[in-house]
Each structure stands twice: as structure tokens, then as C-alpha cells.
N, C-alpha and C. Protein backbone atom coordinates (compact mmCIF):
# COMPACT_ATOMS: atom_id res chain seq x y z
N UNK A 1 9.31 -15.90 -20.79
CA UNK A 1 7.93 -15.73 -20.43
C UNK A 1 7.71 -14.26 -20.07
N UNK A 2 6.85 -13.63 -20.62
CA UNK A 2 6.56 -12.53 -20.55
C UNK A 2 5.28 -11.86 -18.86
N UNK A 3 5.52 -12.91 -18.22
CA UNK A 3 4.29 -13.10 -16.91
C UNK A 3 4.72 -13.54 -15.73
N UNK A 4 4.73 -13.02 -14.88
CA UNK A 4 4.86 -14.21 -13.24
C UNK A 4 3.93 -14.12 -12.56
N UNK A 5 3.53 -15.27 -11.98
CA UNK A 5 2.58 -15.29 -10.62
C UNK A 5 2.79 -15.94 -9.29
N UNK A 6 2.00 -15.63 -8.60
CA UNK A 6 2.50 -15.98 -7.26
C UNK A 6 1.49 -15.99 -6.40
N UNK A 7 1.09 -16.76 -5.90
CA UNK A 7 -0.09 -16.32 -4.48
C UNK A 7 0.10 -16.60 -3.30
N UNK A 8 -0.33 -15.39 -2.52
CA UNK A 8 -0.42 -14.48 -0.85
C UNK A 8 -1.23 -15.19 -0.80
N UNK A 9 -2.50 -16.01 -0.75
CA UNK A 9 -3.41 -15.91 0.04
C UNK A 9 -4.42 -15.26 0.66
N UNK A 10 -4.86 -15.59 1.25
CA UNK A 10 -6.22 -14.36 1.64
C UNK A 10 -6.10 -13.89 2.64
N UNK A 11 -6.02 -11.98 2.20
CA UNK A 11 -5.87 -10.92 2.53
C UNK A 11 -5.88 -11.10 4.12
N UNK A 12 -7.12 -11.80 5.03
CA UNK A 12 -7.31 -11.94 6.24
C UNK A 12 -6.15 -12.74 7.05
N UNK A 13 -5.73 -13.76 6.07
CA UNK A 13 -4.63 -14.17 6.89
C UNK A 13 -2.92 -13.92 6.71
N UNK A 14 -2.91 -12.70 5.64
CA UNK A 14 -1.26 -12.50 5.60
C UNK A 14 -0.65 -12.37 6.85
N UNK A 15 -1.61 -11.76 8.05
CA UNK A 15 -0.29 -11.22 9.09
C UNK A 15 -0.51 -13.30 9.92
N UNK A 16 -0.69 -14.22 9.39
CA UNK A 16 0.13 -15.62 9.67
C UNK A 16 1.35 -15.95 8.66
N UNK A 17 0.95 -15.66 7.60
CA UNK A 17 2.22 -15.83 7.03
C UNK A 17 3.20 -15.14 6.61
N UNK A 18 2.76 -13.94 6.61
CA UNK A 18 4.12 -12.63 6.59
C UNK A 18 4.09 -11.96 7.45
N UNK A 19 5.41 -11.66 7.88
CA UNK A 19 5.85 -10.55 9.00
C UNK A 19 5.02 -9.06 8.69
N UNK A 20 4.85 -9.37 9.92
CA UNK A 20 4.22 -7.54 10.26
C UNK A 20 2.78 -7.71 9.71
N UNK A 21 2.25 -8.34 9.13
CA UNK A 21 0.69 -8.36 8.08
C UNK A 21 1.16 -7.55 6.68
N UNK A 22 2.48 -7.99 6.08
CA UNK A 22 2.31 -7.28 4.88
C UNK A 22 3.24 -8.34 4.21
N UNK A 23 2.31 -8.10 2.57
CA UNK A 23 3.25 -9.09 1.58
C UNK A 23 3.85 -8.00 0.48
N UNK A 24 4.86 -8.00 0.68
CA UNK A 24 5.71 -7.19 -0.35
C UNK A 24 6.00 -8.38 -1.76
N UNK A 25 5.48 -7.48 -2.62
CA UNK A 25 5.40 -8.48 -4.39
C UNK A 25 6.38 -7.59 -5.07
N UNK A 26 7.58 -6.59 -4.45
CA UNK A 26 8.36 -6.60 -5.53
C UNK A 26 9.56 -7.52 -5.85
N UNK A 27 10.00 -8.10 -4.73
CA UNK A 27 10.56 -9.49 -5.03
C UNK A 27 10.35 -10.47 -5.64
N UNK A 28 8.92 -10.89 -5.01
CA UNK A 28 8.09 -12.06 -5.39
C UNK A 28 7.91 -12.23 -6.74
N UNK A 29 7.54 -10.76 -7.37
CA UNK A 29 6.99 -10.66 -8.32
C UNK A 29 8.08 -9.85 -9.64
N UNK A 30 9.01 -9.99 -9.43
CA UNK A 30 10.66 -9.16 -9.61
C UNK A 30 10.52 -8.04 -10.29
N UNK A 31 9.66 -7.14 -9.46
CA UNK A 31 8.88 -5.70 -10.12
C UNK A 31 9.92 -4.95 -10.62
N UNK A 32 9.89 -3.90 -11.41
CA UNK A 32 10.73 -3.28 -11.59
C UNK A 32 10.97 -1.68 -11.74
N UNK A 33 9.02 -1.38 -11.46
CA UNK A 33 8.70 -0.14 -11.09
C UNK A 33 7.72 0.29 -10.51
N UNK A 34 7.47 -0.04 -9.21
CA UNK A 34 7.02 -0.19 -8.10
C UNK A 34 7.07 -1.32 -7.04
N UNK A 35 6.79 -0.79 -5.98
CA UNK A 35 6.38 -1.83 -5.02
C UNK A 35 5.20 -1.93 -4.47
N UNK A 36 4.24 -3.03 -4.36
CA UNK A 36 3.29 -3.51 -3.97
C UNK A 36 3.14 -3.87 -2.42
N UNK A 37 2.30 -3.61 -1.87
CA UNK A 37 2.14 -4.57 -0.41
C UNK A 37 0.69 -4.49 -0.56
N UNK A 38 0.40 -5.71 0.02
CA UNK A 38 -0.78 -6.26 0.73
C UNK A 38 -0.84 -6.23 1.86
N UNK A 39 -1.91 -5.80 2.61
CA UNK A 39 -1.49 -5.53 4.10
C UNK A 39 -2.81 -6.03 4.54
N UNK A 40 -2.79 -6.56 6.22
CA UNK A 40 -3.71 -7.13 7.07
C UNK A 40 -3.89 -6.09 8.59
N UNK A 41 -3.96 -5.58 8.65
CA UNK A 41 -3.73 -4.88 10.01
C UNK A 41 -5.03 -4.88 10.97
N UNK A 42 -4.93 -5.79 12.19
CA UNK A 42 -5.73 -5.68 13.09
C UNK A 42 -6.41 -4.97 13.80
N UNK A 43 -7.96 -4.98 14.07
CA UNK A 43 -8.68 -3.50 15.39
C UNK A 43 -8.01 -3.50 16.48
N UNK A 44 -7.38 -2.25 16.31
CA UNK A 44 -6.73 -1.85 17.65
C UNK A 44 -5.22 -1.58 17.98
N UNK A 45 -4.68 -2.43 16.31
CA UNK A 45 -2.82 -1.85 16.28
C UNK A 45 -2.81 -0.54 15.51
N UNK A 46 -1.62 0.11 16.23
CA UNK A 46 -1.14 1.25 15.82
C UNK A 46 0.17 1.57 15.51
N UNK A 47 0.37 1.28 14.47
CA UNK A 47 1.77 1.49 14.03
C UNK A 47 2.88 2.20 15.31
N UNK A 48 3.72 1.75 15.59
CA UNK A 48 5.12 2.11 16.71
C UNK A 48 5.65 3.41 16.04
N UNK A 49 5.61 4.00 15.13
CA UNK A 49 6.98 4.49 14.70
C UNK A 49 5.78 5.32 13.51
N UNK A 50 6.58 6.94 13.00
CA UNK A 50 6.47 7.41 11.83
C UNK A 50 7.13 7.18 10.74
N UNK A 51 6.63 7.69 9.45
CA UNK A 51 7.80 7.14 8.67
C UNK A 51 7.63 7.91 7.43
N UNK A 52 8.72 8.37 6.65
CA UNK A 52 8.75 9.48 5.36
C UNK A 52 9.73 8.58 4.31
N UNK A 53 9.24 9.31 3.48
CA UNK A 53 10.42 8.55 2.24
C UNK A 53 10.74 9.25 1.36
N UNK A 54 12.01 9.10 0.84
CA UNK A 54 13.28 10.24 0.31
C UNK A 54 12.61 10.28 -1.65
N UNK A 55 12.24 9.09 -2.04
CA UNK A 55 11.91 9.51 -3.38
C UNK A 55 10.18 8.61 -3.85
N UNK A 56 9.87 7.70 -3.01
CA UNK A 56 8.93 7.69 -3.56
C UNK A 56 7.27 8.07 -3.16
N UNK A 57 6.08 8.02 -3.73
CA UNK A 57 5.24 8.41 -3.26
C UNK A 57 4.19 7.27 -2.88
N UNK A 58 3.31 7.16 -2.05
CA UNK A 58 2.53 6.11 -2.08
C UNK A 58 0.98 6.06 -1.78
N UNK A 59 0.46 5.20 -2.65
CA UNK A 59 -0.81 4.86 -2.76
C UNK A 59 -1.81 4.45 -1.86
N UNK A 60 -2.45 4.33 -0.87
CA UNK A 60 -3.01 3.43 -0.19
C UNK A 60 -4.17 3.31 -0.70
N UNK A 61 -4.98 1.91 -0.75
CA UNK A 61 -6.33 1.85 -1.46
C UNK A 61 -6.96 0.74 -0.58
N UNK A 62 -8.44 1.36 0.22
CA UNK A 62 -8.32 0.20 1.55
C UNK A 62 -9.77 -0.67 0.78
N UNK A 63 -9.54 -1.42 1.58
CA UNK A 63 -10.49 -2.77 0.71
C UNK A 63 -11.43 -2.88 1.53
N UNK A 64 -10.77 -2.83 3.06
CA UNK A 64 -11.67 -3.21 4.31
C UNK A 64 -11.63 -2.35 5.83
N UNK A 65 -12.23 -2.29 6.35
CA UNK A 65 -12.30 -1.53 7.58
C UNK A 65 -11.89 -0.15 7.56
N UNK A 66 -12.09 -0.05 9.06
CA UNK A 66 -11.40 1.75 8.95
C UNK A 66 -10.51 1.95 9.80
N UNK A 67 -10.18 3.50 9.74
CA UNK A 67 -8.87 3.48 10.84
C UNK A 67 -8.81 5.25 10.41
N UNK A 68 -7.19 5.72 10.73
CA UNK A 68 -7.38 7.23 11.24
C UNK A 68 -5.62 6.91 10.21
N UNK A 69 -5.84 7.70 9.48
CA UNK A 69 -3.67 7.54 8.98
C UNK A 69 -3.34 9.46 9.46
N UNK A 70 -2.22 9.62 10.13
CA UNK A 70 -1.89 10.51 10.93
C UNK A 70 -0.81 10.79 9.31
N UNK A 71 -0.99 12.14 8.83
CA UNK A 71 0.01 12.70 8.20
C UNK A 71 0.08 14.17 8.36
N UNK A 72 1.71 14.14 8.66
CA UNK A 72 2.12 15.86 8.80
C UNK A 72 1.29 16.02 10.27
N UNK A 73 1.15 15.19 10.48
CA UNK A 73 0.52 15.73 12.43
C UNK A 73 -1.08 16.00 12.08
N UNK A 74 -2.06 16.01 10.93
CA UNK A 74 -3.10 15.62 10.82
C UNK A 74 -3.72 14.33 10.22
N UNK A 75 -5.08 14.13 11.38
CA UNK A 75 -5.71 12.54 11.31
C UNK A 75 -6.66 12.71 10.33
N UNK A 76 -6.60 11.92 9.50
CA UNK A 76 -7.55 11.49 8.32
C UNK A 76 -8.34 10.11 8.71
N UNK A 77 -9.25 10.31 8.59
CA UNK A 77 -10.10 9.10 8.62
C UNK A 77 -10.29 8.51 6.91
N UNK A 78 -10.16 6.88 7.22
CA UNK A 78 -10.14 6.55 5.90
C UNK A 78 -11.22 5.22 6.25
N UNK A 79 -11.84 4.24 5.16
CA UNK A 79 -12.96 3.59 5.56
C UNK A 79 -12.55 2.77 3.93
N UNK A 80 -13.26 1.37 3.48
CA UNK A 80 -13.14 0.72 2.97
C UNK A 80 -13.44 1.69 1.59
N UNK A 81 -12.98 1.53 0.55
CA UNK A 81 -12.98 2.51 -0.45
C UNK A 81 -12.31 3.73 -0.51
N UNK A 82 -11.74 4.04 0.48
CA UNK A 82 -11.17 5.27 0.65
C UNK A 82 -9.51 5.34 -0.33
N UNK A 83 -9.26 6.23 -0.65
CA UNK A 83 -7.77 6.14 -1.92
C UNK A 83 -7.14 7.09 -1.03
N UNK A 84 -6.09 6.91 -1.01
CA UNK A 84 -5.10 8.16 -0.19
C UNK A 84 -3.59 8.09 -0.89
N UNK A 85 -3.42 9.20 -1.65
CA UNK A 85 -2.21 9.87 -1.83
C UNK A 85 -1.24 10.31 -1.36
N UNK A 86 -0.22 10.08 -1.10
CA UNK A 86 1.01 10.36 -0.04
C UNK A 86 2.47 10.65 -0.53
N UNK A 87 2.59 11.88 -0.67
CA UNK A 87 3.63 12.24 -1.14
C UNK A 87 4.99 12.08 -0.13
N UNK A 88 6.26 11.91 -1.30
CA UNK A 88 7.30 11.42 -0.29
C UNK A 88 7.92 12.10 1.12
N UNK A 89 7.89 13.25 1.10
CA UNK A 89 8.49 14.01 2.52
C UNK A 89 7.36 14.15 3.73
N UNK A 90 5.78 13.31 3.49
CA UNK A 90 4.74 13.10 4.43
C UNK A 90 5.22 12.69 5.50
N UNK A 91 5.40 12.72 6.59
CA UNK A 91 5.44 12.16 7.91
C UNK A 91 4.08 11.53 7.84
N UNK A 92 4.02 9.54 8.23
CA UNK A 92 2.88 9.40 8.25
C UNK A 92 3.05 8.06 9.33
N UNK A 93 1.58 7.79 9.77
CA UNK A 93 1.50 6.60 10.47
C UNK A 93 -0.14 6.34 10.29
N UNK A 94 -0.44 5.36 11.29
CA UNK A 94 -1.81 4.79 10.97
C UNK A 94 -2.49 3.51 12.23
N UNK A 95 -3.38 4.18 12.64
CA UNK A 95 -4.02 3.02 13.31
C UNK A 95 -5.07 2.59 12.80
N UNK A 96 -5.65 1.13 13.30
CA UNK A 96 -6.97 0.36 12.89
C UNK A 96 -7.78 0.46 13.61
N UNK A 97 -8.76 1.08 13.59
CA UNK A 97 -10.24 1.01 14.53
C UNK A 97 -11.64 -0.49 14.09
N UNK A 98 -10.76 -0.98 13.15
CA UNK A 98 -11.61 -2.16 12.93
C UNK A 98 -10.31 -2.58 12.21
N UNK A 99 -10.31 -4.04 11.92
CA UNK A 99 -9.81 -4.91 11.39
C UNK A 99 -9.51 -4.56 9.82
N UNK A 100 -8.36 -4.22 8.96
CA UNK A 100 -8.31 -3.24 7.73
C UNK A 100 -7.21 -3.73 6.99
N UNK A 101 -8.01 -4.11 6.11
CA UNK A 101 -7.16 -4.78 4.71
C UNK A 101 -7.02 -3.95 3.34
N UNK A 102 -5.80 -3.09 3.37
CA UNK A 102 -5.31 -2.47 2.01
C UNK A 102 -4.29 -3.09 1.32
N UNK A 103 -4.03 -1.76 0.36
CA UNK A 103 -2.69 -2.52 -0.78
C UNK A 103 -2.11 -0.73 -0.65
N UNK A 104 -1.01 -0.96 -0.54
CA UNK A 104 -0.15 0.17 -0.44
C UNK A 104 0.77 0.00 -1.83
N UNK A 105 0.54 1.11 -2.72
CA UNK A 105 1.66 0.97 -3.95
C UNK A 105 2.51 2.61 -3.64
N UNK A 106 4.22 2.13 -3.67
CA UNK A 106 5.07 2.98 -3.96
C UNK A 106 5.60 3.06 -5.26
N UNK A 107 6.12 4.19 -5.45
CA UNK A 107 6.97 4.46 -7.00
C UNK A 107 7.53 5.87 -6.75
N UNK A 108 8.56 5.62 -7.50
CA UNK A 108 8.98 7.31 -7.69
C UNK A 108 8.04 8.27 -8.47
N UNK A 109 8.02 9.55 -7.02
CA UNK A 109 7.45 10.10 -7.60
C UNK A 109 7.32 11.02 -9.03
N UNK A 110 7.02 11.36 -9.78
CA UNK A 110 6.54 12.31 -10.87
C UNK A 110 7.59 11.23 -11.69
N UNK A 111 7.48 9.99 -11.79
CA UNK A 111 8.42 9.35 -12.83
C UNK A 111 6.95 8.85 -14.02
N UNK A 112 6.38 8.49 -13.80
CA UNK A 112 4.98 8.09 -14.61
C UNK A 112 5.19 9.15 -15.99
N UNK A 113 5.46 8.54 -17.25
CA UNK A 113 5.68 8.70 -18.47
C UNK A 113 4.26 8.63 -19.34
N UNK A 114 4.11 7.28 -19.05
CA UNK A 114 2.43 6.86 -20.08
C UNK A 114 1.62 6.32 -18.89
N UNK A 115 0.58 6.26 -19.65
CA UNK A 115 -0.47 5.68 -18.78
C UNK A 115 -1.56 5.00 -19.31
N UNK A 116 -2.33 4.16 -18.73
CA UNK A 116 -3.36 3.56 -19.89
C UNK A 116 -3.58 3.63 -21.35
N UNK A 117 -4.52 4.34 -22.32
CA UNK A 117 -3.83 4.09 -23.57
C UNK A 117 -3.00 5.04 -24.16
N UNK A 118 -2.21 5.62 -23.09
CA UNK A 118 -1.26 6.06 -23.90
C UNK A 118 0.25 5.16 -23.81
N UNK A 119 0.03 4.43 -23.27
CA UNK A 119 0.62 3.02 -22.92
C UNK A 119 0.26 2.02 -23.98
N UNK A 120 -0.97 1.88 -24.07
CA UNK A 120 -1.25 0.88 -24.67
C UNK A 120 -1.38 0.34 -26.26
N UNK A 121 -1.77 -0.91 -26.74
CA UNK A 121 -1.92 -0.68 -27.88
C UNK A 121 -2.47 -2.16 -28.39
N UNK A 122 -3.27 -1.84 -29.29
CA UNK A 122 -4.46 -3.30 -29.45
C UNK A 122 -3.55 -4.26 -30.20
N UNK A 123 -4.44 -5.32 -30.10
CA UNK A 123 -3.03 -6.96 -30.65
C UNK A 123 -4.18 -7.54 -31.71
């Protein structure tokens, strides 16, 4: 089979059924070049801890609410629609000032070969 699926559920209630409010689909979904999360994060948590990463870069794309993501020691305000780019040696963290539902995608960075139709090709 050339397809898998799987369903999280709705976005509002991942942090009941997954740890921390995030569903990681590269398992789930037995990715093989990237990782996915779905995330739930409540008004008023603030991530414990910073955090950088050695090779890949990541996506955040928020769906819902707002909040402040702290990178390199400056606060960005981000709001439902907001896209944020994050390269791997970022020091970053993030609080919720309202209730905020994104999808965070990692990958190595500068590995992206093709892309839409240069990827693609009609059937």
C-alpha cells in the first residue's frame, strides 16, 4: 500500500491523549523525512526549558491563538496564521497567552531536493 492513516483527534483535545499536548506522526505515520507534531498548548503554559537542534530546522504554522516564541533571547509575537521559520542552532522556547493550536514540522535542514512540480508529475 502506497498510504497510511491514522487519527489524533481534535486538535483541542491532544494534550488528553498525548503527553505534553503533542502528537508526534513520525512513528505513527512511519515518516521518513520529517517529523510532524500537532500541538495543543494551553493560556498561560510556558515551556520549562530552551531548546536547539544539531541538524534539523523547524516549521511552526499556528492554527489558533497567540503567544510570544522567545528565539536567540528575542520575543516574537505570533497569532493564528502566523508561519515561523527556525533554523537549527536557534535557542528557542514559547509561551501561550491564549489557548494555541499549531503543527510544528522538522527536517534536515537545506536537504529539500524537489518541491511541488518539480516533484511532481500528472497520472
Amino acid at each position: 500500500m502506497n498510504y497510511k492513516t491514522i487519527e489524533i483527534g481534535k486538535i483541542n483535545e491532544i494534550g488528553k491523549n498525548y503527553e505534553n499536548g503533542k502528537a508526534f506522526l513520525q512513528g505513527k505515520l512511519d515518516l521518513t523525512s520529517c517529523e510532524i507534531s500537532v500541538n495543543n498548548m494551553p493560556k498561560g503554559v510556558k515551556l520549562p526549558f530552551n531548546h536547539k537542534h544539531k541538524q534539523n530546522e523547524e516549521v511552526y504554522i499556528f492554527l489558533k491563538g497567540e503567544g510570544i516564541m522567545t528565539l536567540d533571547g528575542q520575543n516574537v509575537d505570533f497569532k493564528e496564521g502566523t508561519c515561523i521559520k527556525v533554523l537549527p542552532n536557534s535557542v528557542r522556547t514559547m509561551e501561550a497567552k491564549e489557548d494555541v493550536e499549531y503543527i510544528c514540522v522538522q527536517a534536515k535542514a537545506n536537504s529539500l531536493e524537489q518541491f511541488g512540480f518539480g516533484d511532481g508529475e500528472l497520472c
